[in-house]
Protein backbone atom coordinates (compact mmCIF):
# COMPACT_ATOMS: atom_id res chain seq x y z
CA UNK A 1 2.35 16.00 12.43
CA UNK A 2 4.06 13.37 10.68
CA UNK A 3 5.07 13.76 7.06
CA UNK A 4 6.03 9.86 6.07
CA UNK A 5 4.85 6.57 6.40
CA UNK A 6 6.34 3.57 5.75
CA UNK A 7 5.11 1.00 3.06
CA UNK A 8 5.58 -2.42 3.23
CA UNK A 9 4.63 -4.76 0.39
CA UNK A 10 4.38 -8.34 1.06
CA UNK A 11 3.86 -11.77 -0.52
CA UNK A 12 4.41 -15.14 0.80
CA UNK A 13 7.35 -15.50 -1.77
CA UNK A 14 9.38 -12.29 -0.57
CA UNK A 15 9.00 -8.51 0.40
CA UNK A 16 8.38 -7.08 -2.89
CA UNK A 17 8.71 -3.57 -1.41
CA UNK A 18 9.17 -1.30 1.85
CA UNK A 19 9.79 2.84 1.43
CA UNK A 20 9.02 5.71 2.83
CA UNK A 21 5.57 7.40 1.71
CA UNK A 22 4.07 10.31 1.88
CA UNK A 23 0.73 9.44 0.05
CA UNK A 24 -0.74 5.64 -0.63
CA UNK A 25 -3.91 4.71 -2.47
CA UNK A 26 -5.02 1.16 -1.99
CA UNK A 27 -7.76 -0.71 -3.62
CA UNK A 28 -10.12 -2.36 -1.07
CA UNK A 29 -12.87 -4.53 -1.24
CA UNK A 30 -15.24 -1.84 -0.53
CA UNK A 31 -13.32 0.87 -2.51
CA UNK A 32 -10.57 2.37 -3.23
CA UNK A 33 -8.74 4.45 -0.26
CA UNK A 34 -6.22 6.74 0.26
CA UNK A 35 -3.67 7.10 3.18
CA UNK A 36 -2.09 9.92 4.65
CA UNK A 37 0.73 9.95 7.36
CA UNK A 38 -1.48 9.81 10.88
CA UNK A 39 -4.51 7.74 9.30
CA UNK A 40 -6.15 6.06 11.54
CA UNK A 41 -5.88 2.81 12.41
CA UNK A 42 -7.78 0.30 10.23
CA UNK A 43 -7.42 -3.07 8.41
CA UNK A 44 -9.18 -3.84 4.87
CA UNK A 45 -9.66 -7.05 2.68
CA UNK A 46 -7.63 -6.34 -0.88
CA UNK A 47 -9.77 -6.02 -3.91
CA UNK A 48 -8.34 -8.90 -6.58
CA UNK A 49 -6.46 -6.97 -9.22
CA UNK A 50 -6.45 -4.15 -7.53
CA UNK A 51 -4.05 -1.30 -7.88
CA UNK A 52 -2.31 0.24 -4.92
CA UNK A 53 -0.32 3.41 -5.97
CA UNK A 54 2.31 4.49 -3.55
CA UNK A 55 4.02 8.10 -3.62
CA UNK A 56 7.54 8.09 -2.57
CA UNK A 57 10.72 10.09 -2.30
CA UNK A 58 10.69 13.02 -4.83
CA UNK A 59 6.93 12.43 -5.85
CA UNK A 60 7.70 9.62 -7.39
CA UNK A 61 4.37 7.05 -8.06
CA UNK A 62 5.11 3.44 -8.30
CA UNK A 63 1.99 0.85 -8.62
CA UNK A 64 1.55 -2.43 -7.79
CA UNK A 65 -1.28 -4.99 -9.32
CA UNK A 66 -2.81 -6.74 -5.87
CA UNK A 67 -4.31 -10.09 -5.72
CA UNK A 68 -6.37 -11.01 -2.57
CA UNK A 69 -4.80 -10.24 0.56
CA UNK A 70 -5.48 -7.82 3.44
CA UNK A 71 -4.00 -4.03 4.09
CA UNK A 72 -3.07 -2.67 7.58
CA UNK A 73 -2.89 0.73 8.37
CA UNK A 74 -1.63 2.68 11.46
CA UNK A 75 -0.71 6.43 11.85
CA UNK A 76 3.04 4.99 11.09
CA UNK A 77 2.45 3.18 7.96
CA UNK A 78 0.73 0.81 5.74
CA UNK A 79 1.66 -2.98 5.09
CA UNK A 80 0.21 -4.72 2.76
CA UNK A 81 -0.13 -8.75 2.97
CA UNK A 82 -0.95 -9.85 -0.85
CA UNK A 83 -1.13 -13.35 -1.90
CA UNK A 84 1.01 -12.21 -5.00
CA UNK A 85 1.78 -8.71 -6.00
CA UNK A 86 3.50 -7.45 -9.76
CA UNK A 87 4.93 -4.10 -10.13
CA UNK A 88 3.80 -1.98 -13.18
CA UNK A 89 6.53 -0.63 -15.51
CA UNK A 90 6.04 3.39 -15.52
């Protein structure tokens, strides 16, 4: 079984991020879901200030605010196509 994923992060501006993860919650359209390494593969419409959380090297959480956009998930990873994306200070 895997233990990382990779995160991607992008806007139409630049790649605001890309890590390895080992947990990432993302706020959908229909709810807010979490993603493990080997989630299945699925694609989701953003929820508009949404928050996607992502846990990285060490345990450390970083968040982003989301506007409209879409999230793709596959047992490797999770990119996430925003129209613009802001990180939130810890």
């Amino acid at each position: 079984m895997e233990t990382a994923l990779k995160f991607i992060l992008l806007t139409p501006a630049q790649q605001v991020a890309e890590t390895d993860a080992s947990y990432v919650s993302v706020a959908g359209e229909s709810g807010d879901f979490g993603v493990l390494p080997g989630h299945m593969a699925m694609v989701s419409t953003l929820r508009p200030g949404g928050i996607v959380a992502v846990t990285g090297p060490g345990g450390i959480i970083t968040s982003y605010t989301v506007s409209s956009g879409v999230a793709e998930v596959s047992p490797q990873g999770v990119t996430i196509l925003a129209e613009s994306a802001t990180a939130i200070p810890a």
